[in-house]
PDB file of N, CA and C in Angstrom:
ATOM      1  N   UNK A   1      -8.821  17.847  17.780  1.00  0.00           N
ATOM      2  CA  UNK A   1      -7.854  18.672  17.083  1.00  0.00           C
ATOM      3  C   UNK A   1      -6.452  18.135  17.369  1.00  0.00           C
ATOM      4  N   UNK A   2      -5.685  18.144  16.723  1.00  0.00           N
ATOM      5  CA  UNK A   2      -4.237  17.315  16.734  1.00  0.00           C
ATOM      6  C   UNK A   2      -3.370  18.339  17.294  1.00  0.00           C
ATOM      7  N   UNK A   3      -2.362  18.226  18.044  1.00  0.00           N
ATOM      8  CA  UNK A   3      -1.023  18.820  18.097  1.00  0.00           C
ATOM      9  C   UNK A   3      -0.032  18.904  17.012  1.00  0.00           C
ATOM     10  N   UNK A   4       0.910  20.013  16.931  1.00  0.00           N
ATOM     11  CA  UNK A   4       1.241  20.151  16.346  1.00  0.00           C
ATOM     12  C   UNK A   4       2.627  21.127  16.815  1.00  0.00           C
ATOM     13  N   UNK A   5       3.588  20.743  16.446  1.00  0.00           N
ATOM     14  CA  UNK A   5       5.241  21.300  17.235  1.00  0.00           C
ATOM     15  C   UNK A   5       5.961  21.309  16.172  1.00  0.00           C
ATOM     16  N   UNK A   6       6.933  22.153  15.946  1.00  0.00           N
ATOM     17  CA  UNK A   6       7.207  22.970  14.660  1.00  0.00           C
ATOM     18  C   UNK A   6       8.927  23.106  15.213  1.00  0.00           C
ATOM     19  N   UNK A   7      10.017  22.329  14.942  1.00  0.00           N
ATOM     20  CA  UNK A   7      11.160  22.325  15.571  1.00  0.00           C
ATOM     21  C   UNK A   7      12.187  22.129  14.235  1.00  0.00           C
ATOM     22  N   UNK A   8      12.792  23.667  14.036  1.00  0.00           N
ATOM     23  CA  UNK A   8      13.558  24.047  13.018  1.00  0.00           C
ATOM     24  C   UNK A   8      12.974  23.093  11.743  1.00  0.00           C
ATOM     25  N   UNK A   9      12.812  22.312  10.636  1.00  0.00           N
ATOM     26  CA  UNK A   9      12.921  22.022   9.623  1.00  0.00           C
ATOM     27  C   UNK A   9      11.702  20.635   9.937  1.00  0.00           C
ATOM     28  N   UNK A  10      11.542  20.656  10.938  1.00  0.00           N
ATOM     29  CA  UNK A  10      10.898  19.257  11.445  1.00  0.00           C
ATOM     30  C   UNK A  10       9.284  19.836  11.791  1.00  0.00           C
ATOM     31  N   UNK A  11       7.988  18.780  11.381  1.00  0.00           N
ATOM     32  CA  UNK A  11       6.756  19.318  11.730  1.00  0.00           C
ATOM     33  C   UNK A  11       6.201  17.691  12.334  1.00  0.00           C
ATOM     34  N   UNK A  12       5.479  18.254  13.807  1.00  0.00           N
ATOM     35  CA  UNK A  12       5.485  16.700  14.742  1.00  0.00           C
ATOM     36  C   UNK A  12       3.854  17.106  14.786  1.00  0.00           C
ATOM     37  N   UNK A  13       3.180  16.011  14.471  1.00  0.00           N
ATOM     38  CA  UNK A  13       1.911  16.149  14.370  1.00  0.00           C
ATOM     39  C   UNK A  13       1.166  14.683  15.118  1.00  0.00           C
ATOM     40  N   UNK A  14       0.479  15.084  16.085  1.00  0.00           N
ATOM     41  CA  UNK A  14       0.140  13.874  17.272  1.00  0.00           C
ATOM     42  C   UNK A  14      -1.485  13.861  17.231  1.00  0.00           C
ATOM     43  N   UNK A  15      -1.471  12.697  16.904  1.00  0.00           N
ATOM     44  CA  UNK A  15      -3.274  12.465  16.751  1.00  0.00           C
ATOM     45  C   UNK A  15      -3.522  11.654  17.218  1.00  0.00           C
ATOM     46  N   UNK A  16      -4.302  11.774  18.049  1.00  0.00           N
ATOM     47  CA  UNK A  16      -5.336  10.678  19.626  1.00  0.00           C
ATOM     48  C   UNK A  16      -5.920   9.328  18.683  1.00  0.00           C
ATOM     49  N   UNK A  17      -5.264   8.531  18.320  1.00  0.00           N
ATOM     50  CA  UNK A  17      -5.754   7.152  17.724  1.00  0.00           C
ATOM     51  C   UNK A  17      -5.293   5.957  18.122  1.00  0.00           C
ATOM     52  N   UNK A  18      -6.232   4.929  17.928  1.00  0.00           N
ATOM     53  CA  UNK A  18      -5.701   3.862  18.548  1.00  0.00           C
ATOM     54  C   UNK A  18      -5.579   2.599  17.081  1.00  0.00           C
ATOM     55  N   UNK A  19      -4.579   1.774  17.092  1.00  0.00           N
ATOM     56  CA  UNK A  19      -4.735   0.663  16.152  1.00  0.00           C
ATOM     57  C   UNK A  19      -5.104  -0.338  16.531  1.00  0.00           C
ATOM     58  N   UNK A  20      -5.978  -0.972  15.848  1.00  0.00           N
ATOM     59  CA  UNK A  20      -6.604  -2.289  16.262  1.00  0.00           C
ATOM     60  C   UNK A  20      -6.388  -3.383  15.100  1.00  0.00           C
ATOM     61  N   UNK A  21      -5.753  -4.831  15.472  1.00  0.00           N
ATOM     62  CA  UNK A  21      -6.005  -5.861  14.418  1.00  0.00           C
ATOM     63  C   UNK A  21      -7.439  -6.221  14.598  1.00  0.00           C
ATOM     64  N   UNK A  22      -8.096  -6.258  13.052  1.00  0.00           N
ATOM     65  CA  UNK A  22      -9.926  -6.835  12.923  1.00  0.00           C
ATOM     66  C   UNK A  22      -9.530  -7.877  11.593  1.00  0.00           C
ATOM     67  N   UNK A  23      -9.863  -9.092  11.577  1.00  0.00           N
ATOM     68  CA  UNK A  23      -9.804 -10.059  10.660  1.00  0.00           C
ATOM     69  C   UNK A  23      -7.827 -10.013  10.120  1.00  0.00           C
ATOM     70  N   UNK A  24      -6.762  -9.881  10.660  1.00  0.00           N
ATOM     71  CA  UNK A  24      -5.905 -10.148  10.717  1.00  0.00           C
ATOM     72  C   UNK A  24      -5.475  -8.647   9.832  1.00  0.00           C
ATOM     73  N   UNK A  25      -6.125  -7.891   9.958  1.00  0.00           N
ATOM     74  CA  UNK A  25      -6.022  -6.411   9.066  1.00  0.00           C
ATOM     75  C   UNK A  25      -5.605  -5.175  10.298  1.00  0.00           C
ATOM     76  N   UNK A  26      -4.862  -4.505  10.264  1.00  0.00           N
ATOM     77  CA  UNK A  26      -4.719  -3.385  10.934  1.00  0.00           C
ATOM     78  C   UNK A  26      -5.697  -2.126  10.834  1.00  0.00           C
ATOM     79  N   UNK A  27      -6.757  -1.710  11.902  1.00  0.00           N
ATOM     80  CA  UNK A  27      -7.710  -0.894  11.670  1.00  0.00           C
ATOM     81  C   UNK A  27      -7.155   0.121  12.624  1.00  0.00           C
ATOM     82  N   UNK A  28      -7.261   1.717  12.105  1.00  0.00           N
ATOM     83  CA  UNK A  28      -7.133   2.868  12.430  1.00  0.00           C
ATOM     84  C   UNK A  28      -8.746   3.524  13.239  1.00  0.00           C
ATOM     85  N   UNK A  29      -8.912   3.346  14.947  1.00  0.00           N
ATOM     86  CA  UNK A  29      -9.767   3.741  15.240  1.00  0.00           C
ATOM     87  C   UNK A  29     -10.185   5.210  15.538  1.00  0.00           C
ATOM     88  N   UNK A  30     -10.958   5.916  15.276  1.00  0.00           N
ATOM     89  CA  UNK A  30     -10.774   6.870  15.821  1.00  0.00           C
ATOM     90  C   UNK A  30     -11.458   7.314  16.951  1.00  0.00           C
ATOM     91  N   UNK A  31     -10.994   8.433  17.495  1.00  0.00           N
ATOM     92  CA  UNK A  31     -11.577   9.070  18.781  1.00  0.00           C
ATOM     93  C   UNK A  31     -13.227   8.973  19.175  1.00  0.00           C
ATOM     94  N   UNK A  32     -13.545   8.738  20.134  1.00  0.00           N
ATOM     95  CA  UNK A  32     -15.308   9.051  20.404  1.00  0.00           C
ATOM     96  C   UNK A  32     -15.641  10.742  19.816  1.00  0.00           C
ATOM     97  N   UNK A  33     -16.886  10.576  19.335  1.00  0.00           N
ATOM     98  CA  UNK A  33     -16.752  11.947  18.428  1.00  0.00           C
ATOM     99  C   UNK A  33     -16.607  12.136  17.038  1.00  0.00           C
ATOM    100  N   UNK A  34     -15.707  11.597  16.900  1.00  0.00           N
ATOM    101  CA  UNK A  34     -14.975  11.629  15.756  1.00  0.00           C
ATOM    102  C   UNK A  34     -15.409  10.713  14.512  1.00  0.00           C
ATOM    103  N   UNK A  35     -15.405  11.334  13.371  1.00  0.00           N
ATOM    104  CA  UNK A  35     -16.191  10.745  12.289  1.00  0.00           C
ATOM    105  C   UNK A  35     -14.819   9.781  11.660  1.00  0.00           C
ATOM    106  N   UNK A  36     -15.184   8.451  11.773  1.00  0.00           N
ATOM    107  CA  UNK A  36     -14.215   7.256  11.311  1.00  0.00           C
ATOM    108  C   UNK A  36     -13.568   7.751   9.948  1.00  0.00           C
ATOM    109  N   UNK A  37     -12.546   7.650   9.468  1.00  0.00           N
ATOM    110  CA  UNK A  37     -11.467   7.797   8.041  1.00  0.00           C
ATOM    111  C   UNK A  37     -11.248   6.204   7.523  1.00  0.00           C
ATOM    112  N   UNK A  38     -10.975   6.147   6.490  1.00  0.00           N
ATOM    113  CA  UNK A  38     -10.993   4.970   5.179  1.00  0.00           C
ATOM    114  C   UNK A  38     -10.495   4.597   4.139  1.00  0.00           C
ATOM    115  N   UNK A  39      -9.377   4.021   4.209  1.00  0.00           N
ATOM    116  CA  UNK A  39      -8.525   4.045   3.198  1.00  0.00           C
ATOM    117  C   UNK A  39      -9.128   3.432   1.921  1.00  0.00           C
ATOM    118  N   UNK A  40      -9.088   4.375   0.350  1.00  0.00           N
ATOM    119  CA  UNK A  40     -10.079   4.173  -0.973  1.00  0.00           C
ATOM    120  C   UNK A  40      -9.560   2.483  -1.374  1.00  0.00           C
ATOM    121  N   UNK A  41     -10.403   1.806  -1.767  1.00  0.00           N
ATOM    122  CA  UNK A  41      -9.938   0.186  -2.063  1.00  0.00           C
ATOM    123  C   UNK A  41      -8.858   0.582  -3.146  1.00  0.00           C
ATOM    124  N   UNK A  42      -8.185  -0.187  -3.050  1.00  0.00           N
ATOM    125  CA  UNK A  42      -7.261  -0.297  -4.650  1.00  0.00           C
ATOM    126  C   UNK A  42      -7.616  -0.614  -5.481  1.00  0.00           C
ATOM    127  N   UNK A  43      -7.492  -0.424  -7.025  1.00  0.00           N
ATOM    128  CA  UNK A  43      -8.434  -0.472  -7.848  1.00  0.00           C
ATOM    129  C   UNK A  43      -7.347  -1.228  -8.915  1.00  0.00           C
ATOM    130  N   UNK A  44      -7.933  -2.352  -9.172  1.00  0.00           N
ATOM    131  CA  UNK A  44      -6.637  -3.253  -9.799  1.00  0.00           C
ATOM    132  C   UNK A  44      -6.682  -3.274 -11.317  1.00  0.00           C
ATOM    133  N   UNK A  45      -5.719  -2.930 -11.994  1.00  0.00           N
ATOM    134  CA  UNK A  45      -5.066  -2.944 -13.455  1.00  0.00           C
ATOM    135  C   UNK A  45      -5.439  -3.841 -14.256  1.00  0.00           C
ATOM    136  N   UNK A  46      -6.351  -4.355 -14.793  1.00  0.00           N
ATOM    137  CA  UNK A  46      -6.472  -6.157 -15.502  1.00  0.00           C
ATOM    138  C   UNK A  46      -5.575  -6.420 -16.735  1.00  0.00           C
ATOM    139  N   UNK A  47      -5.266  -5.081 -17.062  1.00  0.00           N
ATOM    140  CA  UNK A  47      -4.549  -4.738 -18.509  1.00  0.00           C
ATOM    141  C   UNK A  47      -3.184  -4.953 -18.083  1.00  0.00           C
ATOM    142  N   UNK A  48      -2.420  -4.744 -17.401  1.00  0.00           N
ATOM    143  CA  UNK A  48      -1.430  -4.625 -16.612  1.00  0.00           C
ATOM    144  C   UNK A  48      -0.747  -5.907 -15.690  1.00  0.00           C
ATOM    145  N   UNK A  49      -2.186  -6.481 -15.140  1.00  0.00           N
ATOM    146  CA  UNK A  49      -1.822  -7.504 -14.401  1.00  0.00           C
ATOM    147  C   UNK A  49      -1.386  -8.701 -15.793  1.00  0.00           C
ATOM    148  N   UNK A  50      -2.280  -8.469 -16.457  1.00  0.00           N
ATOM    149  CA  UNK A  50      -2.068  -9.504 -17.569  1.00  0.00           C
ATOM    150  C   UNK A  50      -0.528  -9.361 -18.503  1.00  0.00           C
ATOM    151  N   UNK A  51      -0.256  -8.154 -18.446  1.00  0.00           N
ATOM    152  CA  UNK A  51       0.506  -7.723 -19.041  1.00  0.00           C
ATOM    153  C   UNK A  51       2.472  -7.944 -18.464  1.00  0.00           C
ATOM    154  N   UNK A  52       1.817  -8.287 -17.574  1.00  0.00           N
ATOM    155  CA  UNK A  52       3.251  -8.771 -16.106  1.00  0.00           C
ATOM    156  C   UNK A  52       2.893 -10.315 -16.110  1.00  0.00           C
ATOM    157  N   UNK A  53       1.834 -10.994 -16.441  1.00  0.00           N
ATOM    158  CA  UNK A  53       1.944 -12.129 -15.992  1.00  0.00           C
ATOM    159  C   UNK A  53       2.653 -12.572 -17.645  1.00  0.00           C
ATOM    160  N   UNK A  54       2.085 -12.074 -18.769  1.00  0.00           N
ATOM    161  CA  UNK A  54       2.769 -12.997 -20.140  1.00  0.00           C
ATOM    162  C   UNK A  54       4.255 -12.529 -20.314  1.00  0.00           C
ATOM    163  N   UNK A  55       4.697 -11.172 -19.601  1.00  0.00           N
ATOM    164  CA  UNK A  55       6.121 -11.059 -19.423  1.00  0.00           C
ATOM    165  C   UNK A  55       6.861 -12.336 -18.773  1.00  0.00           C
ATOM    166  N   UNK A  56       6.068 -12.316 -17.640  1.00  0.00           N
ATOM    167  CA  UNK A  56       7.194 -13.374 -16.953  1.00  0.00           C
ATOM    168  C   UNK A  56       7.053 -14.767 -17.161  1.00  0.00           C
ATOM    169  N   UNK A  57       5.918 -15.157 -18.095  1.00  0.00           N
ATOM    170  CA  UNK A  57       5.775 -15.864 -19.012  1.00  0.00           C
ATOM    171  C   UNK A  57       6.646 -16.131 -19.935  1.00  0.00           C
ATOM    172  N   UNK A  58       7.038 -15.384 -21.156  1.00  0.00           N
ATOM    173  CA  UNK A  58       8.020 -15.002 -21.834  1.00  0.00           C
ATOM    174  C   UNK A  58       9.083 -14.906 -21.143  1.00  0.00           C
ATOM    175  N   UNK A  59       9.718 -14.412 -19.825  1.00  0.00           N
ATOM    176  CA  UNK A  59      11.091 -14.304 -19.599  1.00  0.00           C
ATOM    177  C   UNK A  59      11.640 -15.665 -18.903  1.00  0.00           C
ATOM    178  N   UNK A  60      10.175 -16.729 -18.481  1.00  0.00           N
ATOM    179  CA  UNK A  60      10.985 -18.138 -18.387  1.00  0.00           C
ATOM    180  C   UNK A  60      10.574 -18.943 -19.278  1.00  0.00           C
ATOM    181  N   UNK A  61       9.749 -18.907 -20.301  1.00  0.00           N
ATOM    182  CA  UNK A  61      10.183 -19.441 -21.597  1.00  0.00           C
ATOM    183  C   UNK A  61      11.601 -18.856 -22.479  1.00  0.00           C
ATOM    184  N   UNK A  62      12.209 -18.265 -22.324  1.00  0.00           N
ATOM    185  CA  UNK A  62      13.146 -17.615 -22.657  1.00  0.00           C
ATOM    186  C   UNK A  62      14.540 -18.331 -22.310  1.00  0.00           C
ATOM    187  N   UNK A  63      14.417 -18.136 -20.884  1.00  0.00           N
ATOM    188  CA  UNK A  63      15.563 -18.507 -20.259  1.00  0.00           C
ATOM    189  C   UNK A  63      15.363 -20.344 -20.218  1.00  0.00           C
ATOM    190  N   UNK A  64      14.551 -20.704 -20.343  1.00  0.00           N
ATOM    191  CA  UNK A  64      14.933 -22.310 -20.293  1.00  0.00           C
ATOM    192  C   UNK A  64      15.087 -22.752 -21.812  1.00  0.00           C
ATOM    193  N   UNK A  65      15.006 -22.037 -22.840  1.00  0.00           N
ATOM    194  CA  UNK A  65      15.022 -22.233 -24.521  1.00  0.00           C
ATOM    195  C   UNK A  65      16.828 -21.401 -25.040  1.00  0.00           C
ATOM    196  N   UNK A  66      17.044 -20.722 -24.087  1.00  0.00           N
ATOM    197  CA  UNK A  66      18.468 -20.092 -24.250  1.00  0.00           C
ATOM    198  C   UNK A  66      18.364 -19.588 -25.865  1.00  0.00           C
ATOM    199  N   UNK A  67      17.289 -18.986 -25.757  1.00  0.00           N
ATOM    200  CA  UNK A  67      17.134 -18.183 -26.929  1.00  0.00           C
ATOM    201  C   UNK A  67      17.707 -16.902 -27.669  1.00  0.00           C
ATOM    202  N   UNK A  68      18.653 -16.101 -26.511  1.00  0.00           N
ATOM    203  CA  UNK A  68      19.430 -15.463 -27.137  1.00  0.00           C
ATOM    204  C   UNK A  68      20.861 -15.808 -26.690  1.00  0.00           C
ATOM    205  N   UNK A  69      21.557 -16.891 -26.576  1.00  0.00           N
ATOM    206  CA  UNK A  69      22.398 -17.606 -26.740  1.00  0.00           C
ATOM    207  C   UNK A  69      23.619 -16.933 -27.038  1.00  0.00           C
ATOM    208  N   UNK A  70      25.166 -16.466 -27.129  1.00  0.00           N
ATOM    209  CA  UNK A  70      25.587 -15.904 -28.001  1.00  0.00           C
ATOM    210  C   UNK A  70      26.466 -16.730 -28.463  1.00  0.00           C
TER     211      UNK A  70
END
């Protein structure tokens, strides 16, 4: 069970964990007892990623064609 201290506008919340680097990754261990927590994978955009890569595609074809010139 965590602590918890409550000081005017401020909430201090202290939880018994330790961090560990595993494969050059920062892992959140938890207590003996205690059922391990897991951060959800990120779930990546393909529509989006593509959509940022032909931008910046377009914004240095752009700039080396001095296409809007004035």
């Amino acid at each position: 069970m965590p602590d918890t201290e409550v000081t005017g506008s401020t909430l201090t919340i202290q939880l018994p964990l330790k961090v560990r680097k595993r494969g050059g990754r920062k892992l959140i261990v938890a207590p003996v007892g205690q059922e391990p927590w897991t951060f959800a994978r990120p779930r990546v955009d393909n529509t989006l990623v593509k959509a940022i890569a032909r931008a910046y595609r377009w914004q240095e074809w752009n700039a080396q064609r001095h296409l809007w010139s004035e």
